[in-house]
C-alpha atoms as a PDB file:
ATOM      1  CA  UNK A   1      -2.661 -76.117  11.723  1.00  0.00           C
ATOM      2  CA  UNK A   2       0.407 -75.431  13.033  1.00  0.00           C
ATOM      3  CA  UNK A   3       1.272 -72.308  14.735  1.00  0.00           C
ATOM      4  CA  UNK A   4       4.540 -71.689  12.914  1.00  0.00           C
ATOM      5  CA  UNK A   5       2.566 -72.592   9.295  1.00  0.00           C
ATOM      6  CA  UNK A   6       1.955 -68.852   7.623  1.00  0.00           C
ATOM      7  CA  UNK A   7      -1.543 -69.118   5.922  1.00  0.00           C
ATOM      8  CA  UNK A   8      -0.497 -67.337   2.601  1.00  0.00           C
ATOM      9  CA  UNK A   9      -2.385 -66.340  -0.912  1.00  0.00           C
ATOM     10  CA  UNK A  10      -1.409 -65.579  -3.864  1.00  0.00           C
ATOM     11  CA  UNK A  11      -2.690 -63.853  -7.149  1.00  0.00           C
ATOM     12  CA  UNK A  12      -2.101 -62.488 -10.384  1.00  0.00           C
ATOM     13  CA  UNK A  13       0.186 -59.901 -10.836  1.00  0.00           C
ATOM     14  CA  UNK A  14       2.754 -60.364  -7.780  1.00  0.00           C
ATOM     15  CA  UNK A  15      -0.148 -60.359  -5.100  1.00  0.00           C
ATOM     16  CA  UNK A  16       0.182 -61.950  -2.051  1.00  0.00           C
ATOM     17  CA  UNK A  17      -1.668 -61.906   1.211  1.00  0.00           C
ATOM     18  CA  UNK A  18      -0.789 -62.819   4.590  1.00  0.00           C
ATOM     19  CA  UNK A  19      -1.937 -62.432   8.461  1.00  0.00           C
ATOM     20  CA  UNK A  20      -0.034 -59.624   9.915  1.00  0.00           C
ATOM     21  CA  UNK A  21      -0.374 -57.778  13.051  1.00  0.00           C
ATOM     22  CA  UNK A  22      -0.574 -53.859  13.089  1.00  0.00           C
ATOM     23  CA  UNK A  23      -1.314 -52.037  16.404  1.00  0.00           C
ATOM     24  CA  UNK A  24      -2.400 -54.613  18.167  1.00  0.00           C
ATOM     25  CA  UNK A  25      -4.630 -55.528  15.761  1.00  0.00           C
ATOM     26  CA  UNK A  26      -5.435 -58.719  13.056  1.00  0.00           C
ATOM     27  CA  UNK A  27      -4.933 -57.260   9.712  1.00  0.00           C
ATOM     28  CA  UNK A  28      -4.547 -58.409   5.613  1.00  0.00           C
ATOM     29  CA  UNK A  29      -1.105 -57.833   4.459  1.00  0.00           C
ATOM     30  CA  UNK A  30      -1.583 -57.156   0.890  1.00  0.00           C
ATOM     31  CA  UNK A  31       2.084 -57.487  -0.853  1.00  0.00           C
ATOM     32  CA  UNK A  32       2.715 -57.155  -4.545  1.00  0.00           C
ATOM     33  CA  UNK A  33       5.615 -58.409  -6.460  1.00  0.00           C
ATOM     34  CA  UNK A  34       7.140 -58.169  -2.603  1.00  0.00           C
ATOM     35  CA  UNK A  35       6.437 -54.402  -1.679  1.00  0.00           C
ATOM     36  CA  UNK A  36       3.781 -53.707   0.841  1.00  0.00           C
ATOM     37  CA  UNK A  37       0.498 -52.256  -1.109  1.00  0.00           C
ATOM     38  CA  UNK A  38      -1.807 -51.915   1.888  1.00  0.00           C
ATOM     39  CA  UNK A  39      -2.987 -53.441   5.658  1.00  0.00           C
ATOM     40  CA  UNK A  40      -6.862 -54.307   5.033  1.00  0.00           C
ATOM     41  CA  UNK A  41      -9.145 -54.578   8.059  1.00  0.00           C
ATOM     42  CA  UNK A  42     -11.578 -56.714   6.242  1.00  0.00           C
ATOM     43  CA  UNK A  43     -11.975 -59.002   3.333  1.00  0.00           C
ATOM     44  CA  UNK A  44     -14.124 -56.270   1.317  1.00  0.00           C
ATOM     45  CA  UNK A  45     -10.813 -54.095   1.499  1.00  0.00           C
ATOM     46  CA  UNK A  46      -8.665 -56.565  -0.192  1.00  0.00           C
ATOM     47  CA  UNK A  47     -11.459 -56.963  -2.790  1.00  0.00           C
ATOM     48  CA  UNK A  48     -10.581 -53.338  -3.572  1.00  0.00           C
ATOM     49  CA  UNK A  49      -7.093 -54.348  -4.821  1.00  0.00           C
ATOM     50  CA  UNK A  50      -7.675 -57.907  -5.950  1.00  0.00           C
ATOM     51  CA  UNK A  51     -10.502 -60.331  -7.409  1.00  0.00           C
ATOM     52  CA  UNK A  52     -11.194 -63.124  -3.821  1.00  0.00           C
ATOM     53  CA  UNK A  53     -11.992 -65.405  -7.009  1.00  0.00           C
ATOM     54  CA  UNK A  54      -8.861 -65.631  -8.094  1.00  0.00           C
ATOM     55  CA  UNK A  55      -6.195 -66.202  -5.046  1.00  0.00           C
ATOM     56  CA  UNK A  56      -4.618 -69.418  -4.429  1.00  0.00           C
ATOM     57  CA  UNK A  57      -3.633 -70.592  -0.792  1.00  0.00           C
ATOM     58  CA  UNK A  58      -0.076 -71.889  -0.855  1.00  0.00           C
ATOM     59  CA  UNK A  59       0.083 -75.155   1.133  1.00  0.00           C
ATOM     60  CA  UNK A  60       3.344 -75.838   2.745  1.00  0.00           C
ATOM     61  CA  UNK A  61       3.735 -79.426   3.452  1.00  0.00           C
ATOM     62  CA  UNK A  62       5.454 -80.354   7.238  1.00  0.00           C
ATOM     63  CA  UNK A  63       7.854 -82.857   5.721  1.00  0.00           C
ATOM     64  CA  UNK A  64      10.017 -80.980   3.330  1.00  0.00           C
ATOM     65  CA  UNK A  65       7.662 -80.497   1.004  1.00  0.00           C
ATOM     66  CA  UNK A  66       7.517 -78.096  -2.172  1.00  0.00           C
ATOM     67  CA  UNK A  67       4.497 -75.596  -1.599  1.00  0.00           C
ATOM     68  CA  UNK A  68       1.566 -76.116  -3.507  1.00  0.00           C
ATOM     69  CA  UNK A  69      -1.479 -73.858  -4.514  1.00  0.00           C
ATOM     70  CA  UNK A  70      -4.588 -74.871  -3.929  1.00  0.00           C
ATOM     71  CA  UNK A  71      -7.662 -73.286  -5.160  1.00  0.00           C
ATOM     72  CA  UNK A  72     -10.491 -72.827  -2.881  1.00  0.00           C
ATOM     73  CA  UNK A  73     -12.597 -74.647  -5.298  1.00  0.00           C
ATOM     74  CA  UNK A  74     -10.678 -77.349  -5.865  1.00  0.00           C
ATOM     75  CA  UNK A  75     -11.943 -80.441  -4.195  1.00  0.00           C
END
């Protein structure tokens, strides 16, 4: 990947998720409908706020393309 692609998620109701960096430290950044909601240390903590089963990883595409959402079961 490259290093200026964001990994990003997104889920019902205005939730988003994306790496952030708080302290020094790797965190969650758990957005909704743009507002900050929380910085989760782990996976489990974003459970609190959102089902894992269903976020959707936006895919930007290098060459000008529209983002897509993938689902991580799609094949």
């Amino acid at each position: 990947m490259c290093p200026l692609m964001e990994t990003r998620w997104v889920g019902p109701d205005g939730y988003e998720i994306t790496g952030a960096v708080l302290g020094g430290r790797q965190v969650l950044r758990l957005r909704r409908h743009g507002e900050i909601v929380a910085d989760c240390r782990s996976v489990d903590e974003v459970r609190c706020f959102v089902d894992l089963a269903d976020l959707c990883e936006v895919v930007t595409l290098p060459v000008g393309g529209r983002p897509r959402l993938r689902h991580p079961m799609a094949r």
